[in-house]
N, C-alpha and C. Protein backbone atom coordinates (compact mmCIF):
# COMPACT_ATOMS: atom_id res chain seq x y z
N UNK A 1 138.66 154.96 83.56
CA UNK A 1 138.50 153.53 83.41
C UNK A 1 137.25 153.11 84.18
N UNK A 2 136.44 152.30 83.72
CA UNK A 2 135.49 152.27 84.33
C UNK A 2 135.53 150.25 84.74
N UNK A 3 135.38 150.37 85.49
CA UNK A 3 135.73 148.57 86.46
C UNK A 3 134.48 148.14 86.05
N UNK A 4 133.11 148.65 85.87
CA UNK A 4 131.96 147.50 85.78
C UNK A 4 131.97 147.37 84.30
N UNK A 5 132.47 147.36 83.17
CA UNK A 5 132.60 147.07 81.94
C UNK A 5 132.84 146.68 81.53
N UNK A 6 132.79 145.86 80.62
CA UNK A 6 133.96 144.54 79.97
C UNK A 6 134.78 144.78 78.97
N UNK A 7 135.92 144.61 78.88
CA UNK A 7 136.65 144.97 78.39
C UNK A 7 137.40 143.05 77.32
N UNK A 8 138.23 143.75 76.30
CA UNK A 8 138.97 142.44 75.32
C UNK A 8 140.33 142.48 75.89
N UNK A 9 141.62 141.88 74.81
CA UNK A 9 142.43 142.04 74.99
C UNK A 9 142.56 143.09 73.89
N UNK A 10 142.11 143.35 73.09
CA UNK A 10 141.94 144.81 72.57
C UNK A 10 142.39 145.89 72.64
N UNK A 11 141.49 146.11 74.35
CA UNK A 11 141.16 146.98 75.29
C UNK A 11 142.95 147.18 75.85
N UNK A 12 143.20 145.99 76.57
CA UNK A 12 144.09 145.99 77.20
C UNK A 12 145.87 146.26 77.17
N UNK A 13 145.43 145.68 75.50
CA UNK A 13 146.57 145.55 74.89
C UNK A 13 147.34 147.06 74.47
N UNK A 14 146.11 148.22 74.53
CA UNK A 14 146.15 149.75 74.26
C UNK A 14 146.80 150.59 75.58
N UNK A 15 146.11 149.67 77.21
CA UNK A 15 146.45 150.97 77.53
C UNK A 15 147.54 150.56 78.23
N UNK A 16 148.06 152.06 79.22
CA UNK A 16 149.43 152.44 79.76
C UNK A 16 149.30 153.05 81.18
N UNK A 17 149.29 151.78 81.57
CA UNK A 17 149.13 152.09 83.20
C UNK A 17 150.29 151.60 84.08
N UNK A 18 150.42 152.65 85.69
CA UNK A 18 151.71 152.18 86.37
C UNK A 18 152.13 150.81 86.69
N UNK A 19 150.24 150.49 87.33
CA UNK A 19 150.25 149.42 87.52
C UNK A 19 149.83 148.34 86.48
N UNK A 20 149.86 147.15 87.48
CA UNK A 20 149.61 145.98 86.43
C UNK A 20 148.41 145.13 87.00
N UNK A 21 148.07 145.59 85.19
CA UNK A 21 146.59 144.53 85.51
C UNK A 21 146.02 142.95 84.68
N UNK A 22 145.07 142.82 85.38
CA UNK A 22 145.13 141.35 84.39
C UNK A 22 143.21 141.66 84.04
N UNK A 23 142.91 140.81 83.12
CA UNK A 23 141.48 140.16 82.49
C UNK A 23 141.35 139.29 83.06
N UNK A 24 139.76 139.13 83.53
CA UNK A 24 139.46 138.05 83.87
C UNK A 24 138.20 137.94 83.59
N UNK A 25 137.89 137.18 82.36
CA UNK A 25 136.96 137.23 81.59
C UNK A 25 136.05 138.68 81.41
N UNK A 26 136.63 139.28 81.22
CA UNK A 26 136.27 141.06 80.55
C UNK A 26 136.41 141.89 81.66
N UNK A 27 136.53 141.52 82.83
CA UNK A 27 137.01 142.23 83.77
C UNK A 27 137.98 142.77 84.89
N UNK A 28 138.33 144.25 84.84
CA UNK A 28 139.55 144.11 85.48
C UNK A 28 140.03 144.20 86.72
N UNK A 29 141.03 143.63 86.96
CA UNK A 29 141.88 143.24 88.55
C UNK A 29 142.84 143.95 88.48
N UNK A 30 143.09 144.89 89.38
CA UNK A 30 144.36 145.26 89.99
C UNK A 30 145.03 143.87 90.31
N UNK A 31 146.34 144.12 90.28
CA UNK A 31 147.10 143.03 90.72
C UNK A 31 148.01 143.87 91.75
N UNK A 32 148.26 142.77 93.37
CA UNK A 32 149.07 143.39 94.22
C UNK A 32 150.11 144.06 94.03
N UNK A 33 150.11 145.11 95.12
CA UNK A 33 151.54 145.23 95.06
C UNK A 33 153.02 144.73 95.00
N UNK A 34 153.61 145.58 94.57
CA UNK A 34 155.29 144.42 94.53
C UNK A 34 154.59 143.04 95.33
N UNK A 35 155.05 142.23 95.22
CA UNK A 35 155.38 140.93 96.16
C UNK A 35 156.18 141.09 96.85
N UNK A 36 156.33 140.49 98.15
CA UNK A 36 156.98 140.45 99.39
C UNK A 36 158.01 139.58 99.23
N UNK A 37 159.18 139.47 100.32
CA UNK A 37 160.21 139.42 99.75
C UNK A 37 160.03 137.80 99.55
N UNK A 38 158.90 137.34 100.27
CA UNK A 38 159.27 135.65 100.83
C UNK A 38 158.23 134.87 99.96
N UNK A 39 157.88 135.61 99.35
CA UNK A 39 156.89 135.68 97.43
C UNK A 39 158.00 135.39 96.73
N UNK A 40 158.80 136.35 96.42
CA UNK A 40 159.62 136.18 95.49
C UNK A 40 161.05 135.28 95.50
N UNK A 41 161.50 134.94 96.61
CA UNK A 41 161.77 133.81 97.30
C UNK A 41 161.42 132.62 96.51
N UNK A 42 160.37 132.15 96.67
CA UNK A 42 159.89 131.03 96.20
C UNK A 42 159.80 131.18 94.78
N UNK A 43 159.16 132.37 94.68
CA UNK A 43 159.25 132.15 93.14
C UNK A 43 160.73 131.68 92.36
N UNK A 44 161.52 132.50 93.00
CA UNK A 44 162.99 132.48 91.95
C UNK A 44 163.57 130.89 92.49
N UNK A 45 162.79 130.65 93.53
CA UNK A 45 163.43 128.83 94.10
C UNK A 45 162.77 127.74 93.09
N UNK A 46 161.59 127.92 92.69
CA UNK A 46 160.53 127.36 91.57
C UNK A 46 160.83 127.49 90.31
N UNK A 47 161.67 128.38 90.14
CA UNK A 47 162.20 128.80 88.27
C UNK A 47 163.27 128.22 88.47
N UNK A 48 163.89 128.50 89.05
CA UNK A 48 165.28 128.06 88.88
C UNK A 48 164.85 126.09 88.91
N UNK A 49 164.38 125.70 90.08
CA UNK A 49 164.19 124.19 90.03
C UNK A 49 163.04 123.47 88.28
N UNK A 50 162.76 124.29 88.32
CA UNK A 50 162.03 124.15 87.02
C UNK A 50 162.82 124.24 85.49
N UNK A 51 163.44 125.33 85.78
CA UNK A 51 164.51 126.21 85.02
C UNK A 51 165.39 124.87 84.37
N UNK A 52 166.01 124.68 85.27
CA UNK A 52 166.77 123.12 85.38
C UNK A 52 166.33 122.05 85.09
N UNK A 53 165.10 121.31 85.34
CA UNK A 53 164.52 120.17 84.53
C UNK A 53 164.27 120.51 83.69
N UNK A 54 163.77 121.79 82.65
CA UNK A 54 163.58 122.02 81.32
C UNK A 54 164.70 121.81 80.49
N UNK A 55 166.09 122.12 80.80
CA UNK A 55 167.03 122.15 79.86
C UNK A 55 167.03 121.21 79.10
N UNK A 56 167.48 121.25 77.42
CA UNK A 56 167.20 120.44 76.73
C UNK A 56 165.81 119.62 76.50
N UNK A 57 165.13 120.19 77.38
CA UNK A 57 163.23 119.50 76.43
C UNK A 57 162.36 120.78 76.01
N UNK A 58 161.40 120.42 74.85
CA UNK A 58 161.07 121.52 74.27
C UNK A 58 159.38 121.67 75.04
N UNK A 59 159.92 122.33 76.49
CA UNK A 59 159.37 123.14 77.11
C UNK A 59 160.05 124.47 77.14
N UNK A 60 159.05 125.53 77.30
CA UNK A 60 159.65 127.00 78.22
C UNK A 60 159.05 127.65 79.66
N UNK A 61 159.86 128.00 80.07
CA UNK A 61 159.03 128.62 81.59
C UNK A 61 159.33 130.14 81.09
N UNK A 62 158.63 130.54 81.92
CA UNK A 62 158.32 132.25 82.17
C UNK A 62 157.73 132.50 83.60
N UNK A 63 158.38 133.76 83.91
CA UNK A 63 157.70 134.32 85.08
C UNK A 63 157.39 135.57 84.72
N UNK A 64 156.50 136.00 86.13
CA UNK A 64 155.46 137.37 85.86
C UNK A 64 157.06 138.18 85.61
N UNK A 65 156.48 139.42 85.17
CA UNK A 65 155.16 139.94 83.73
C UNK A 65 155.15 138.78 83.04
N UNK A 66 154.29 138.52 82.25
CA UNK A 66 154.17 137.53 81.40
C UNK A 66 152.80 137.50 81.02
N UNK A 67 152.34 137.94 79.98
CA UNK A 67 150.96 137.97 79.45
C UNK A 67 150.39 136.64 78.68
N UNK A 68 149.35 135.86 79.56
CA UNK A 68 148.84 134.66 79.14
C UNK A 68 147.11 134.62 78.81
N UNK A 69 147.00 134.69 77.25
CA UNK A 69 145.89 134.84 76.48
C UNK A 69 145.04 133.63 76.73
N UNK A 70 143.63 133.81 77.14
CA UNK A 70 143.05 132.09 77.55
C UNK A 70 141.84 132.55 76.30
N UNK A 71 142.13 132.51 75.15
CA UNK A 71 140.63 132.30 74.01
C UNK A 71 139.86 131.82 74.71
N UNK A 72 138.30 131.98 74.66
CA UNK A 72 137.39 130.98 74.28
C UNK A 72 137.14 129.98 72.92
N UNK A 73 136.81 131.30 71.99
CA UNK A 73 136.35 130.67 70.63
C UNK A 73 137.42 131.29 69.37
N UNK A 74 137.75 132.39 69.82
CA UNK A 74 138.83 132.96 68.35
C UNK A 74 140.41 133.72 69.38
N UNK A 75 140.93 133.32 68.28
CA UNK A 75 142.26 134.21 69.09
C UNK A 75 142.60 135.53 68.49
N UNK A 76 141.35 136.14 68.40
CA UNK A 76 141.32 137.39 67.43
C UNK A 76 141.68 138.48 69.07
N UNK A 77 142.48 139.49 69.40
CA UNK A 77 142.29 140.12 70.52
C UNK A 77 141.09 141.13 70.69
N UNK A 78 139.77 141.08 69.64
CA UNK A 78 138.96 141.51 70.42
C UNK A 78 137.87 140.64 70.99
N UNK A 79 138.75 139.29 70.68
CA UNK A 79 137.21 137.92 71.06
C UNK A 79 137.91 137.80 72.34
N UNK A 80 139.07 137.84 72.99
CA UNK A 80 139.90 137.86 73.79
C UNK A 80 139.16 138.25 75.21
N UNK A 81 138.97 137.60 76.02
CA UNK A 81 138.30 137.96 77.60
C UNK A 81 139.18 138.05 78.70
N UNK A 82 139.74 137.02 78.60
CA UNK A 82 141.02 136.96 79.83
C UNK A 82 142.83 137.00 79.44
N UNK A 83 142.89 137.71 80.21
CA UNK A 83 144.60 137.93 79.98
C UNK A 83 145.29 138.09 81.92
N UNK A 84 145.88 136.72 81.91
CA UNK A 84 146.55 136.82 83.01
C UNK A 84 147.85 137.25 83.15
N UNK A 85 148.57 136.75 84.48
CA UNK A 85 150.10 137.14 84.65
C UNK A 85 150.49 135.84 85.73
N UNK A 86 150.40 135.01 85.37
CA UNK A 86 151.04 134.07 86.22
C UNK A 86 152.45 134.23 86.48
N UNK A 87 152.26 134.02 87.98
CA UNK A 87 153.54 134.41 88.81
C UNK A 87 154.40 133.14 88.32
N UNK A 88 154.60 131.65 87.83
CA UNK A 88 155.29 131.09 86.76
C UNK A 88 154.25 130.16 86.13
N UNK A 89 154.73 130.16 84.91
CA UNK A 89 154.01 128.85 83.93
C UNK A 89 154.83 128.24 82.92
N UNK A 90 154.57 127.00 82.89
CA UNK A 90 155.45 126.06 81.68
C UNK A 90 154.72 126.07 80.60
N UNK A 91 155.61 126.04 79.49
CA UNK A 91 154.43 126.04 78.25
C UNK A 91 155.17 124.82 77.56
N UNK A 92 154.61 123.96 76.85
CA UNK A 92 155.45 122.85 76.27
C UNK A 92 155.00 123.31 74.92
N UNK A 93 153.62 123.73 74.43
CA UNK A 93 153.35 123.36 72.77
C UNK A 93 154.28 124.89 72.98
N UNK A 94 154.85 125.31 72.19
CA UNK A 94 155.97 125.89 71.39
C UNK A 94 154.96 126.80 70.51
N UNK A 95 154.04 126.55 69.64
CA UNK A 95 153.12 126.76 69.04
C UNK A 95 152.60 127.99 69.78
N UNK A 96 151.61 128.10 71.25
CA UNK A 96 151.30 128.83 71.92
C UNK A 96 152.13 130.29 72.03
N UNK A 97 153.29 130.32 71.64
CA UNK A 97 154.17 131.87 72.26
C UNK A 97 154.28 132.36 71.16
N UNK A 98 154.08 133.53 71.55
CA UNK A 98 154.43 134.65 69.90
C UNK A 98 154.95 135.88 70.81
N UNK A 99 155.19 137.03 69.87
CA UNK A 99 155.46 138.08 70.58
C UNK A 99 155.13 138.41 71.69
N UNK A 100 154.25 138.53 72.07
CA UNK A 100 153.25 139.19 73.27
C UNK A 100 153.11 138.19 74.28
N UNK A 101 153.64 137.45 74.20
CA UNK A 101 153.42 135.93 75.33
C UNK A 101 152.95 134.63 74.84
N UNK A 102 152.15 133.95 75.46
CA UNK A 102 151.29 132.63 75.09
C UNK A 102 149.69 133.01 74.82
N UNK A 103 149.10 132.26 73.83
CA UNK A 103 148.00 132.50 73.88
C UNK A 103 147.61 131.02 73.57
N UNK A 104 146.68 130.74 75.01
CA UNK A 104 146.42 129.38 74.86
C UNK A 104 146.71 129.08 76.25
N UNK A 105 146.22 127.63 76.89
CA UNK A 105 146.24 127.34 78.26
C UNK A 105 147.88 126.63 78.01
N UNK A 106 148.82 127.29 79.56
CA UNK A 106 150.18 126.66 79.81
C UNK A 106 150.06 125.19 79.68
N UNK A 107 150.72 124.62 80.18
CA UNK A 107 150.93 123.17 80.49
C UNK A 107 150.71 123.22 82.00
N UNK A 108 151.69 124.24 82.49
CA UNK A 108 151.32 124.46 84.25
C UNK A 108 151.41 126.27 84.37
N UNK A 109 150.26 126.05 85.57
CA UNK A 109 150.20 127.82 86.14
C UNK A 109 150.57 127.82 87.41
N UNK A 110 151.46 128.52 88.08
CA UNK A 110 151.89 128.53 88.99
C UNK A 110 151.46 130.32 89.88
N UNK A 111 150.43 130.19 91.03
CA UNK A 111 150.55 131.38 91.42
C UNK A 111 151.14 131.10 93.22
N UNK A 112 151.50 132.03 93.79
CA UNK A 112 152.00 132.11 94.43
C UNK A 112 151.40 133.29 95.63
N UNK A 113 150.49 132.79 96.70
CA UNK A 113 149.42 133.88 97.34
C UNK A 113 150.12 134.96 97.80
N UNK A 114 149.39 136.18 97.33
CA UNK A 114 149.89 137.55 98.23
C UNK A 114 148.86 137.97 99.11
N UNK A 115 148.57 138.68 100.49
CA UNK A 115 147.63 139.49 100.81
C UNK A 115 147.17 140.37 99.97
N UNK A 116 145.47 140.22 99.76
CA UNK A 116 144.40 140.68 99.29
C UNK A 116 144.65 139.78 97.54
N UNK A 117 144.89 138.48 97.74
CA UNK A 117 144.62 138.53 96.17
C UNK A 117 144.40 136.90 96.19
N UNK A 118 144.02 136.65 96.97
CA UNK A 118 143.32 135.11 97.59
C UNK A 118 142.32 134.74 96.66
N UNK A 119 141.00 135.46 96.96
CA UNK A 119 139.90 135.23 96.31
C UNK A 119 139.95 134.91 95.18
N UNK A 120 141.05 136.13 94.21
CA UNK A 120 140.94 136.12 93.02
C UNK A 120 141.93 134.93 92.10
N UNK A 121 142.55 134.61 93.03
CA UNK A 121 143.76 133.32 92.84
C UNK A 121 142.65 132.05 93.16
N UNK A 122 142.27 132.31 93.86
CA UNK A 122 141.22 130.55 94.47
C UNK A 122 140.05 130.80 93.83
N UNK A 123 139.41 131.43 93.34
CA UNK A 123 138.16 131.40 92.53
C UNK A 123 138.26 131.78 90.83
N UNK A 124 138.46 132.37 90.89
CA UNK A 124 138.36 133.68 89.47
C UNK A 124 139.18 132.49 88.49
N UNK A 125 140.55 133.03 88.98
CA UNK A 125 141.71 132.35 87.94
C UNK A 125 141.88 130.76 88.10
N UNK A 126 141.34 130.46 89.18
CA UNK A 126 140.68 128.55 89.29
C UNK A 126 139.39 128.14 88.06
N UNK A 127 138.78 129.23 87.69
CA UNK A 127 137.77 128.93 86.61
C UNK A 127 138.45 128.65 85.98
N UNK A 128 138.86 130.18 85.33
CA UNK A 128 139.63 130.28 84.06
C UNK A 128 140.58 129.63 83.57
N UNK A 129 141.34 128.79 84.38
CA UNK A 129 142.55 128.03 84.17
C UNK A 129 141.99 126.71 83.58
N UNK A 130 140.73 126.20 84.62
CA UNK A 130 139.79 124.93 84.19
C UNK A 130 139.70 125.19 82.75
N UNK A 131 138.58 126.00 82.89
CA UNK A 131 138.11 125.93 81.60
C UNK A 131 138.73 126.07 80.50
N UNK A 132 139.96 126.98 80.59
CA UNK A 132 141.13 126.85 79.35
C UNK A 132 141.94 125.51 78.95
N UNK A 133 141.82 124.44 80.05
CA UNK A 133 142.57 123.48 79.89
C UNK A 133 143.81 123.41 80.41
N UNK A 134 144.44 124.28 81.52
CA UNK A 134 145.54 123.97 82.14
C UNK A 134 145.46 122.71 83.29
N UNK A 135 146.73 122.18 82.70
CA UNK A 135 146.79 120.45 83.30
C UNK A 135 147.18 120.72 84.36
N UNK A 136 148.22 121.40 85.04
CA UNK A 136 148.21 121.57 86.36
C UNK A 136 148.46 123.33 86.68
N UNK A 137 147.64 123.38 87.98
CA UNK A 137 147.39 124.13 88.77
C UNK A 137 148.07 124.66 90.08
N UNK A 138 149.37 125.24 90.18
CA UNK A 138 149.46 124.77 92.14
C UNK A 138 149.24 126.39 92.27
N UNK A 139 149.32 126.57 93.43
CA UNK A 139 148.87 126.87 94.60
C UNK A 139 149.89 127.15 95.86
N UNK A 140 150.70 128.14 95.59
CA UNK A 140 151.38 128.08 97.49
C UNK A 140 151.36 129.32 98.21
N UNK A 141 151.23 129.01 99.54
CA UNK A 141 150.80 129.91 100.37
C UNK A 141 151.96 130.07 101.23
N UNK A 142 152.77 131.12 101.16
CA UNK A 142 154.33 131.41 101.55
C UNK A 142 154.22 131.49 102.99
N UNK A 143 152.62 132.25 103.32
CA UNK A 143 152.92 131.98 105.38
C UNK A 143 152.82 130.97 105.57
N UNK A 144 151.78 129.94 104.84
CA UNK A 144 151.26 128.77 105.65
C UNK A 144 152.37 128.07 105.22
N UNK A 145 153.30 128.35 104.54
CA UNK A 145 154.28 126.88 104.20
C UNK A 145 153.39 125.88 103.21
N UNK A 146 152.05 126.08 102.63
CA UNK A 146 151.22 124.82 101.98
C UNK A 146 151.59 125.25 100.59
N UNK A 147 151.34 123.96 99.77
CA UNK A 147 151.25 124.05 98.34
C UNK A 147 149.85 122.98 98.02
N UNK A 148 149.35 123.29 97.25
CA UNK A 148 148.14 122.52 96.50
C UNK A 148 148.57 122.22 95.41
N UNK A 149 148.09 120.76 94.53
CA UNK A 149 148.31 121.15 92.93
C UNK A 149 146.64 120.38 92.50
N UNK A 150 146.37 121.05 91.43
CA UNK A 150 145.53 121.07 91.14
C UNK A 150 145.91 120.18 89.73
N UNK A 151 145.23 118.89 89.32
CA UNK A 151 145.59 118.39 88.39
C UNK A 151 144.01 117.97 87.56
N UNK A 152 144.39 118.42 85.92
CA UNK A 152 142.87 118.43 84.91
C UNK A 152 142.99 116.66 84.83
N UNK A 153 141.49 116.52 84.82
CA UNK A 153 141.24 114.94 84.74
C UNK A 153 140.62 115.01 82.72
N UNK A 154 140.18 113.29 83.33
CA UNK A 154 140.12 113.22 81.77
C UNK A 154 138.44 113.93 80.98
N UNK A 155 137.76 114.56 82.29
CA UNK A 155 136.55 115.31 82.14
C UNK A 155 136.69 116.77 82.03
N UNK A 156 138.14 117.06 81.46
CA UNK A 156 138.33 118.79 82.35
C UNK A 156 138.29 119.62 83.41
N UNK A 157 138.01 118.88 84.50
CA UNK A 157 137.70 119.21 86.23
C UNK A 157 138.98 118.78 86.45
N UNK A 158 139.44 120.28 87.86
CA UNK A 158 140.08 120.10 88.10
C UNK A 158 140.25 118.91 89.84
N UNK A 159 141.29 118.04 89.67
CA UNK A 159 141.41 117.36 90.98
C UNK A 159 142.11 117.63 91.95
N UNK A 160 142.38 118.02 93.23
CA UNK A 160 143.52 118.22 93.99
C UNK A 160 143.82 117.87 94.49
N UNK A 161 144.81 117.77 95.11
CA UNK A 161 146.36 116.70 95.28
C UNK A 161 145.97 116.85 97.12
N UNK A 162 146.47 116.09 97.70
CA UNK A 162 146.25 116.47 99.13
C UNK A 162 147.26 117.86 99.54
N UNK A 163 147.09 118.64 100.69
CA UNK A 163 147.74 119.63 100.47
C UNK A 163 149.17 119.46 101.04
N UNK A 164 150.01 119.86 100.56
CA UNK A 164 151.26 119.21 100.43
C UNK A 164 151.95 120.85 101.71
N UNK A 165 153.05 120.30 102.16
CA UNK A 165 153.74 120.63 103.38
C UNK A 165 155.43 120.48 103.53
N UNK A 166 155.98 121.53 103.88
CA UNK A 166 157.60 121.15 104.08
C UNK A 166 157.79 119.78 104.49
N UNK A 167 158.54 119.01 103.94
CA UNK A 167 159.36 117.98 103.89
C UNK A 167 158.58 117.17 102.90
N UNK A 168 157.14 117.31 102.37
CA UNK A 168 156.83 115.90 101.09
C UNK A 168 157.54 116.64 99.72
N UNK A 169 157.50 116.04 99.24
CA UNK A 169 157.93 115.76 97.49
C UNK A 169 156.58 116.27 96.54
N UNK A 170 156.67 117.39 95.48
CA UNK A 170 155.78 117.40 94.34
C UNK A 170 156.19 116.65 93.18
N UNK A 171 155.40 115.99 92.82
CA UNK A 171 155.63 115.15 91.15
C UNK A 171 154.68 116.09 90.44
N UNK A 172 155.09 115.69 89.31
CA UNK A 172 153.86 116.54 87.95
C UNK A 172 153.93 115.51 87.04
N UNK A 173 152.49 115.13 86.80
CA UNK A 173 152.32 114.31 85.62
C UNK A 173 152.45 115.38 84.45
N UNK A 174 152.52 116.37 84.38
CA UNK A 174 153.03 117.30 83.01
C UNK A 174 154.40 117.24 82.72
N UNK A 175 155.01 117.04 83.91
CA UNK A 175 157.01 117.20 83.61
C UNK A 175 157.04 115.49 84.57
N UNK A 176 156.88 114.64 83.75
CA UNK A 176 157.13 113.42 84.61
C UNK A 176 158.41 113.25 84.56
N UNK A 177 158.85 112.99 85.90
CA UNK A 177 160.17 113.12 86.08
C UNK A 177 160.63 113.76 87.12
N UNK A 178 159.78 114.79 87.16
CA UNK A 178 160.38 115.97 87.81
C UNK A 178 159.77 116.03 89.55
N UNK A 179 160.85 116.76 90.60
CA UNK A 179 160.60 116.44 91.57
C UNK A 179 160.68 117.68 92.26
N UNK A 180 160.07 118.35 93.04
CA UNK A 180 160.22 119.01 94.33
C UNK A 180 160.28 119.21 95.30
N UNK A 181 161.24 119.38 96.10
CA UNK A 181 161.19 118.91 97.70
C UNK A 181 160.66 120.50 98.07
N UNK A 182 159.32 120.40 98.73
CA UNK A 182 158.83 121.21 99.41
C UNK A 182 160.10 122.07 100.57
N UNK A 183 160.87 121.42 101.11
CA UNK A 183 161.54 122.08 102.16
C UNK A 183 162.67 123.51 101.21
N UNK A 184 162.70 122.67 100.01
CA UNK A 184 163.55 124.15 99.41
C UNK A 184 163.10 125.22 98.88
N UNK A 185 161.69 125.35 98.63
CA UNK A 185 160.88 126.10 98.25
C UNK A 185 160.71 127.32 99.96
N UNK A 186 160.15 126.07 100.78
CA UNK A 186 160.02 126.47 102.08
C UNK A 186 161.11 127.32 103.37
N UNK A 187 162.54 126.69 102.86
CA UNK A 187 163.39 126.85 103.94
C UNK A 187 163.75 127.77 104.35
N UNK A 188 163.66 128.66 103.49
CA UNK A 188 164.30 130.61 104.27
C UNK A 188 162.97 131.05 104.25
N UNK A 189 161.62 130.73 104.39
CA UNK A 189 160.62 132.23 104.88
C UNK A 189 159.91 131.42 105.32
């Protein structure tokens, strides 16, 4: 495998590796190891609270594995550049999921920081999410206790929320309605 090359979803969609990797715009990322326990913690505290305001509306959530196709111009998989794994995302158009996952920007991307995969969470997949059109963005950092959300304006830039902390409340203008108390996300790690 050669890392300075660019690769499709083509490419990706062929091979058979232990680990798991993602596209990011033709190029590839190892993705961390397992997640730690206080990763996955939150995550399963975030699905489940999510899990639950979806019932009965024609949204779906998914968590990693989960293969999320961001086109530029064709949704052919060799025009295909980026293929993520968001640790969770909501998808509302229905339209977007086929066999293989979503292809098309979520409604929301949810990653969740591990050691050594910062950069590529705060830069890389902060493009790619922009530029695909995902409306919201968060962001949580399981040592620091912080969450960010990153919300698309009416220019496609993304805006961010002040950084949010055990005991405030998340709203989402994508799931209006919906509420999160930071402390339950937060309370065991």
């Amino acid at each position: 495998m050669d890392f300075s090359k660019t690769y499709t979803y083509a490419d990706y969609f062929k091979w058979r590796f232990d680990e798991r990797l993602e596209l990011i715009k033709g190029k590839i990322f190892k993705m961390s190891p397992a997640p730690s326990r206080s990763h996955q913690d939150i995550s399963v505290a975030i699905t489940l609270k999510l899990g639950n305001y979806l019932k009965g509306k024609p949204c779906k959530i998914y968590a990693a594995p989960f293969d999320v196709r961001l086109p530029r111009s064709s949704k052919e998989d060799t025009a295909i550049y980026t293929v993520v794994q968001p640790d969770i995302c909501v998808i509302c158009d229905l339209s977007k999921l086929d066999s293989r996952g979503c292809i098309g920007a979520p409604d929301i991307v949810v990653e969740i920081l591990s050691p050594g995969n910062n950069k590529k969470e705060l830069h890389n997949k902060y493009e790619v999410y922009q530029e695909a059109g995902v409306k919201e963005y968060w962001i949580i950092h399981p040592s620091e206790h912080t969450f960010l959300k990153y919300s698309l304006d009416n220019e496609g830039l993304f805006q961010p929320s002040k950084l949010l902390i055990g005991g405030d409340e998340l709203t989402s203008d994508a799931l209006p309605g919906f509420i999160l108390d930071l402390n339950e996300i937060f309370e065991e790690n």
